[in-house]
C-alpha atoms as a PDB file:
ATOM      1  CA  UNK A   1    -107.289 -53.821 -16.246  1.00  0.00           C
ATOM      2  CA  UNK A   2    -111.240 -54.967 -15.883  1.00  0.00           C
ATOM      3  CA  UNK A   3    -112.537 -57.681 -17.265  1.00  0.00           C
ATOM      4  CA  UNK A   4    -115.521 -58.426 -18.949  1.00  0.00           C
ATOM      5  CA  UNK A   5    -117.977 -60.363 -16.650  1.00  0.00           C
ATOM      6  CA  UNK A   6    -118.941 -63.865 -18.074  1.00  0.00           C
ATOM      7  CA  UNK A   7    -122.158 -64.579 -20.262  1.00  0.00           C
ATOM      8  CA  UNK A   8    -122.433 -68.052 -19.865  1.00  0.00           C
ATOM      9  CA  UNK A   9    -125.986 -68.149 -21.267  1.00  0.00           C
ATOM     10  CA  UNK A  10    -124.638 -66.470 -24.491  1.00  0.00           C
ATOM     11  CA  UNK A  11    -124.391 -69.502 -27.336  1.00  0.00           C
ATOM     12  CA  UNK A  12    -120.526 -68.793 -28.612  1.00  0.00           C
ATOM     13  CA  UNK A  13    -121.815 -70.003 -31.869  1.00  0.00           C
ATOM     14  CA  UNK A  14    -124.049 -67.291 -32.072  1.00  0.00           C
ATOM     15  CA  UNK A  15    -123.306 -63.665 -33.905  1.00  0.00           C
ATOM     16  CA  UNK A  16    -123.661 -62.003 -29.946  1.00  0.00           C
ATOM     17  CA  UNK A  17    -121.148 -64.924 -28.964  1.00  0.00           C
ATOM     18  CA  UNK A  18    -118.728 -64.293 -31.431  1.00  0.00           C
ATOM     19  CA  UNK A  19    -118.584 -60.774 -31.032  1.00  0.00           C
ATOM     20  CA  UNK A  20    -118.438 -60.841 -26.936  1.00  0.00           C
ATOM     21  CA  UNK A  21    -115.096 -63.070 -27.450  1.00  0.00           C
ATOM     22  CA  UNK A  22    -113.772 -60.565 -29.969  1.00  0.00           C
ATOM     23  CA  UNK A  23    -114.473 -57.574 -27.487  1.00  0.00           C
ATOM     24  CA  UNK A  24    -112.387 -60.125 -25.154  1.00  0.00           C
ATOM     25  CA  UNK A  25    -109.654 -60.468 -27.131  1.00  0.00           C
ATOM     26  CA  UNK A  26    -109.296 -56.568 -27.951  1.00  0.00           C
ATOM     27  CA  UNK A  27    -109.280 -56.193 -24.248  1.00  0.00           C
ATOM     28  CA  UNK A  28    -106.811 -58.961 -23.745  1.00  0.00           C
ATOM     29  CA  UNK A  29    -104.507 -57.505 -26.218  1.00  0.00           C
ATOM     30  CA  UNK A  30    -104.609 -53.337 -25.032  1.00  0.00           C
ATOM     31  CA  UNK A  31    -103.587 -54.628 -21.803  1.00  0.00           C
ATOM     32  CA  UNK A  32    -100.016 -55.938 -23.403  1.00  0.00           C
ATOM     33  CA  UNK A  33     -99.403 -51.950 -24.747  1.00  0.00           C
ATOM     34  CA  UNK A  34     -98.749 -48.655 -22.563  1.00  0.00           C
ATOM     35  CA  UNK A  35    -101.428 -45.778 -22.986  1.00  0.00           C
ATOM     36  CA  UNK A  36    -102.356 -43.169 -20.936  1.00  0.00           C
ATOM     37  CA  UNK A  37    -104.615 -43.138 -17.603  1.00  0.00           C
ATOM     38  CA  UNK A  38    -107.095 -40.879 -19.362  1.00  0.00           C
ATOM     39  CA  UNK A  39    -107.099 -44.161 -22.388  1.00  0.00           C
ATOM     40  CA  UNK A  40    -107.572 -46.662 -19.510  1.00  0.00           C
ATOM     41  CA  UNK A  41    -110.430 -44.713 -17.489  1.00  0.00           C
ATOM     42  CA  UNK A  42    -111.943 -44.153 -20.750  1.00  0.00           C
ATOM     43  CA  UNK A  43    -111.795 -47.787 -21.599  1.00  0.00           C
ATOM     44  CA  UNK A  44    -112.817 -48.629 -18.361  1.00  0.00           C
ATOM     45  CA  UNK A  45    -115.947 -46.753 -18.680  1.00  0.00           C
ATOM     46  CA  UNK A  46    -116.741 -48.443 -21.991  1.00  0.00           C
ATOM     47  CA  UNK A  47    -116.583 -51.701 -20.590  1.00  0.00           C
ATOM     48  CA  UNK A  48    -118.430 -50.876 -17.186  1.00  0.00           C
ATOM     49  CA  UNK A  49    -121.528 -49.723 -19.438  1.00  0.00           C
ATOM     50  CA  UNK A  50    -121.172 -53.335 -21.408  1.00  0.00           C
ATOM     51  CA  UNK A  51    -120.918 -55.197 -18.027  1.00  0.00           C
ATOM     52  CA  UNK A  52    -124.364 -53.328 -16.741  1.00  0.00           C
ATOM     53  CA  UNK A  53    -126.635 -54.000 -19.548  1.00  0.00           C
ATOM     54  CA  UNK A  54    -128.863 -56.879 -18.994  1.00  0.00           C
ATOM     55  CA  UNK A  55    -130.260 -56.269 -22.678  1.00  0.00           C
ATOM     56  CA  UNK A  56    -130.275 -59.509 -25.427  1.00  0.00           C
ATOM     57  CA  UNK A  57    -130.109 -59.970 -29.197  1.00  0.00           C
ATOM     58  CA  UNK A  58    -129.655 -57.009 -31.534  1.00  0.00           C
ATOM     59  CA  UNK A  59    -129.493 -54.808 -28.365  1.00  0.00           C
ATOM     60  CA  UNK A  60    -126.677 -56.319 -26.631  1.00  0.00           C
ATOM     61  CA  UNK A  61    -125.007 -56.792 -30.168  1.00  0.00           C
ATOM     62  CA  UNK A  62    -125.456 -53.354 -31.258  1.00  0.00           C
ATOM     63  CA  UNK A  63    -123.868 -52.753 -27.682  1.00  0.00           C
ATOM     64  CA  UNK A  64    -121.104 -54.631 -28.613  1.00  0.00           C
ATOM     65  CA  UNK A  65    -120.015 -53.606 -31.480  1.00  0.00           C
ATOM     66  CA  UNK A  66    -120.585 -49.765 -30.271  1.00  0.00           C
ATOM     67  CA  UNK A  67    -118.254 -50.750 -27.578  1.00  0.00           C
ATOM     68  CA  UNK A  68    -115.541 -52.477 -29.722  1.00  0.00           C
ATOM     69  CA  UNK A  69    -115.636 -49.448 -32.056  1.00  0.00           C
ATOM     70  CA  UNK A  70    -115.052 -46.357 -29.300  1.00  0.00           C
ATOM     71  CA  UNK A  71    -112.329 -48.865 -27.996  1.00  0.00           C
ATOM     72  CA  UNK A  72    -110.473 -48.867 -31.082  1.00  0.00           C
ATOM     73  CA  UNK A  73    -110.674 -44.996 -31.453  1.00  0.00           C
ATOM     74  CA  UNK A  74    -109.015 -44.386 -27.772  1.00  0.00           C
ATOM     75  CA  UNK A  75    -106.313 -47.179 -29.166  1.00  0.00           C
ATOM     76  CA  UNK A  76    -106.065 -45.179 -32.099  1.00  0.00           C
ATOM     77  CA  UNK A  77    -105.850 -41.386 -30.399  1.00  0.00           C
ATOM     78  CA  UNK A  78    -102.995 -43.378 -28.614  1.00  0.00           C
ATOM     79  CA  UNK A  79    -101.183 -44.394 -31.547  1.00  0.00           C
ATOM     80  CA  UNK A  80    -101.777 -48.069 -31.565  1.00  0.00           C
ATOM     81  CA  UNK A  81    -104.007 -49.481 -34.303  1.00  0.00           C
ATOM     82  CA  UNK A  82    -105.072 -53.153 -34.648  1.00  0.00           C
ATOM     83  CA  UNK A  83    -103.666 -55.614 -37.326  1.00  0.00           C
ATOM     84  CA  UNK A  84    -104.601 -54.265 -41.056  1.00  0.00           C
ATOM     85  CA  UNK A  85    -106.132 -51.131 -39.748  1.00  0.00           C
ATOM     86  CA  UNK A  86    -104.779 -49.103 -42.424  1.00  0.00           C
ATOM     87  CA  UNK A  87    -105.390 -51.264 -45.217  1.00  0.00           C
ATOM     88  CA  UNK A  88    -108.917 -51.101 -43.876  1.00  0.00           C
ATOM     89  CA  UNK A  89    -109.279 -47.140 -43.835  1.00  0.00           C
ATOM     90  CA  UNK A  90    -107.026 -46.324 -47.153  1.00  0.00           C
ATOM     91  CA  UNK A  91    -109.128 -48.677 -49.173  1.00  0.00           C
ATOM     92  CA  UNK A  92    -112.269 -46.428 -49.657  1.00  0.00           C
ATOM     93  CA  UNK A  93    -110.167 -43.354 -49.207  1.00  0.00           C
ATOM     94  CA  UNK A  94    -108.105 -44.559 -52.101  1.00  0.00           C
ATOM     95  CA  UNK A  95    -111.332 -44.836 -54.373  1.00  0.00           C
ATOM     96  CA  UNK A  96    -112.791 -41.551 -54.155  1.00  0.00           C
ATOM     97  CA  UNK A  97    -109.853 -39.660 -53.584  1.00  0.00           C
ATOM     98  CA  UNK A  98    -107.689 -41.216 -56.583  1.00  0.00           C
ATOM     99  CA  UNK A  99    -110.014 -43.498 -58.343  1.00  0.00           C
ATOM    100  CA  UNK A 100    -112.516 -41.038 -59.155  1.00  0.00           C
ATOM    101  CA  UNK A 101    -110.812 -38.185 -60.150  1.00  0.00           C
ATOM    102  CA  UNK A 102    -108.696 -40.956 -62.208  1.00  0.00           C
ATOM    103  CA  UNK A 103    -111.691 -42.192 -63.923  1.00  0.00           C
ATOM    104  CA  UNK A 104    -112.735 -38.423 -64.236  1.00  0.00           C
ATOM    105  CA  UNK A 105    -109.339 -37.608 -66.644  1.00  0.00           C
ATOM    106  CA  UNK A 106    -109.955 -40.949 -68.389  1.00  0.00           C
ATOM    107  CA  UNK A 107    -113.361 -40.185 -69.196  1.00  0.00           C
ATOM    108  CA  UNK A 108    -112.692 -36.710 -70.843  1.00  0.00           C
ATOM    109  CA  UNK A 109    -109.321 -36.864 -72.389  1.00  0.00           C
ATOM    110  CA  UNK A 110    -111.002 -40.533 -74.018  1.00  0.00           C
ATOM    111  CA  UNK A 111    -113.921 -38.339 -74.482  1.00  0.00           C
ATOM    112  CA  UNK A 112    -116.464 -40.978 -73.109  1.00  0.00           C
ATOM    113  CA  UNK A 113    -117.440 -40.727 -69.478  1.00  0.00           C
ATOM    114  CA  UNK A 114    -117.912 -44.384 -69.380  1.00  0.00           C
ATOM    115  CA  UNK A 115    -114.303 -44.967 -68.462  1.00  0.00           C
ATOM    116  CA  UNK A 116    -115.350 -43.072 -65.146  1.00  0.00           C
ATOM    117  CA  UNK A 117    -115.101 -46.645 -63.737  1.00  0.00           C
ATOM    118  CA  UNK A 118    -111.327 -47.058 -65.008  1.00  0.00           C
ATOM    119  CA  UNK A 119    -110.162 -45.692 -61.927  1.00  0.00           C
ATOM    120  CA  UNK A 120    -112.362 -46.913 -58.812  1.00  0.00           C
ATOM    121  CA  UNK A 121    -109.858 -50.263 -59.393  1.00  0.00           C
ATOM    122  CA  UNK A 122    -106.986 -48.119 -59.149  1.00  0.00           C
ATOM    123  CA  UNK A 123    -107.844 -46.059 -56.478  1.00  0.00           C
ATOM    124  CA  UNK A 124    -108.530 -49.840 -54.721  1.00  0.00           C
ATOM    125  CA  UNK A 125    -105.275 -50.428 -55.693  1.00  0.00           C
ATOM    126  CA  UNK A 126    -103.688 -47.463 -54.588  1.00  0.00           C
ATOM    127  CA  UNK A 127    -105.487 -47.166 -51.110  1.00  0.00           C
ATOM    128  CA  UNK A 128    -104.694 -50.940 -50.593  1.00  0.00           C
ATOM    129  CA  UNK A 129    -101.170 -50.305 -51.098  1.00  0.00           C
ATOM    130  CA  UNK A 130    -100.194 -47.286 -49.337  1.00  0.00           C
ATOM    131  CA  UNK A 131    -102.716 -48.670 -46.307  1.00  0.00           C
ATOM    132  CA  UNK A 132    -100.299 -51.763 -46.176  1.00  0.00           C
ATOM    133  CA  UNK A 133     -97.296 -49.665 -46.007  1.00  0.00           C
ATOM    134  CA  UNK A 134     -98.394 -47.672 -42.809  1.00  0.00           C
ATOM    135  CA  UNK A 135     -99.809 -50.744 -41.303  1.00  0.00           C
ATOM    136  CA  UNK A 136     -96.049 -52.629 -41.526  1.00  0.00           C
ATOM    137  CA  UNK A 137     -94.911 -49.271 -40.329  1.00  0.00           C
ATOM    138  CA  UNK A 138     -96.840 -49.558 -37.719  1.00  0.00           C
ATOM    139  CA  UNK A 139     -95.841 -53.052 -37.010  1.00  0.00           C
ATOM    140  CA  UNK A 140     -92.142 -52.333 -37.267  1.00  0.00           C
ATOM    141  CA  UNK A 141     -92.487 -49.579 -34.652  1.00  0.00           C
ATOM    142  CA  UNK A 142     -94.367 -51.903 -31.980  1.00  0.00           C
ATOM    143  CA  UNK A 143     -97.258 -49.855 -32.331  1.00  0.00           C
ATOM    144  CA  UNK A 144     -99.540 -52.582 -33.356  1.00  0.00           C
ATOM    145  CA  UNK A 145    -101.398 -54.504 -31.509  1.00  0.00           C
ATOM    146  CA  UNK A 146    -102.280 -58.662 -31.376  1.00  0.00           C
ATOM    147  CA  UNK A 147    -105.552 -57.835 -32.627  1.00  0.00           C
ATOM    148  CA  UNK A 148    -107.624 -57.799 -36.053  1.00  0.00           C
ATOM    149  CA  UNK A 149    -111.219 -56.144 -36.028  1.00  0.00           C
ATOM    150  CA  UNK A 150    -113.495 -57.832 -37.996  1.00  0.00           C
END
């Protein structure tokens, strides 16, 4: 698989640092799974673009972070999803699709809307939990990979 090219001049205490060794170690752990040549090319593409800029700062950060991002999704359309990747996406969904219809029946059978709030903490609750679930699926079936976005 290609490697990113070294940015010694990047300070790794620095946000651009940071995220350059994260986009490292997503690389470093798709190369331990199996996905398609289509996934690799497509990968490969993504990380020739982030080995030709020249750009610094919020550029090459914004680059980054674009890159990590459509990295994940090619992962993802190839069934492997990084560590809590679930938890991550059910959390939100879990608060406006339960919470807030929750909080909706609260508020009129209580006849107050102000319990509309009730239910954002059990939508959290919900999404958190049936996120977790599919993410230890995912673990149990090898599908997941050595990596957590951040």
């Amino acid at each position: 698989m290609k490697a990113l090219i070294a940015r010694t001049h990047l300070n790794k205490e620095s946000i651009e640092g940071k995220s350059y060794d994260q986009l490292e170690k997503l690389l470093q752990a798709i190369q331990k799974v199996t996905m398609s040549p289509l996934a690799i090319e497509a990968i490969y593409e993504h990380i020739d673009r982030i080995n030709s800029t020249t750009s610094e700062g919020k550029i090459l950060l914004k680059a980054i972070k674009d890159t990590e991002s459509n990295i994940i999704k090619i992962a993802v359309k190839e069934n492997v999803v990084p560590i809590n990747y679930y938890r991550k996406l059910w959390m939100p969904l879990g608060m406006s699709a339960f919470g807030i219809p929750m909080g909706v029946v609260f508020g009129l059978s209580l006849k107050n809307m102000a319990f509309i709030g009730i239910g954002l903490p059990i939508g959290m609750a919900l999404g958190l939990a049936l996120g977790t679930v599919k993410d230890q699926k995912a673990l149990a079936e090898g599908r997941q990979l050595d990596f957590e976005a951040k």
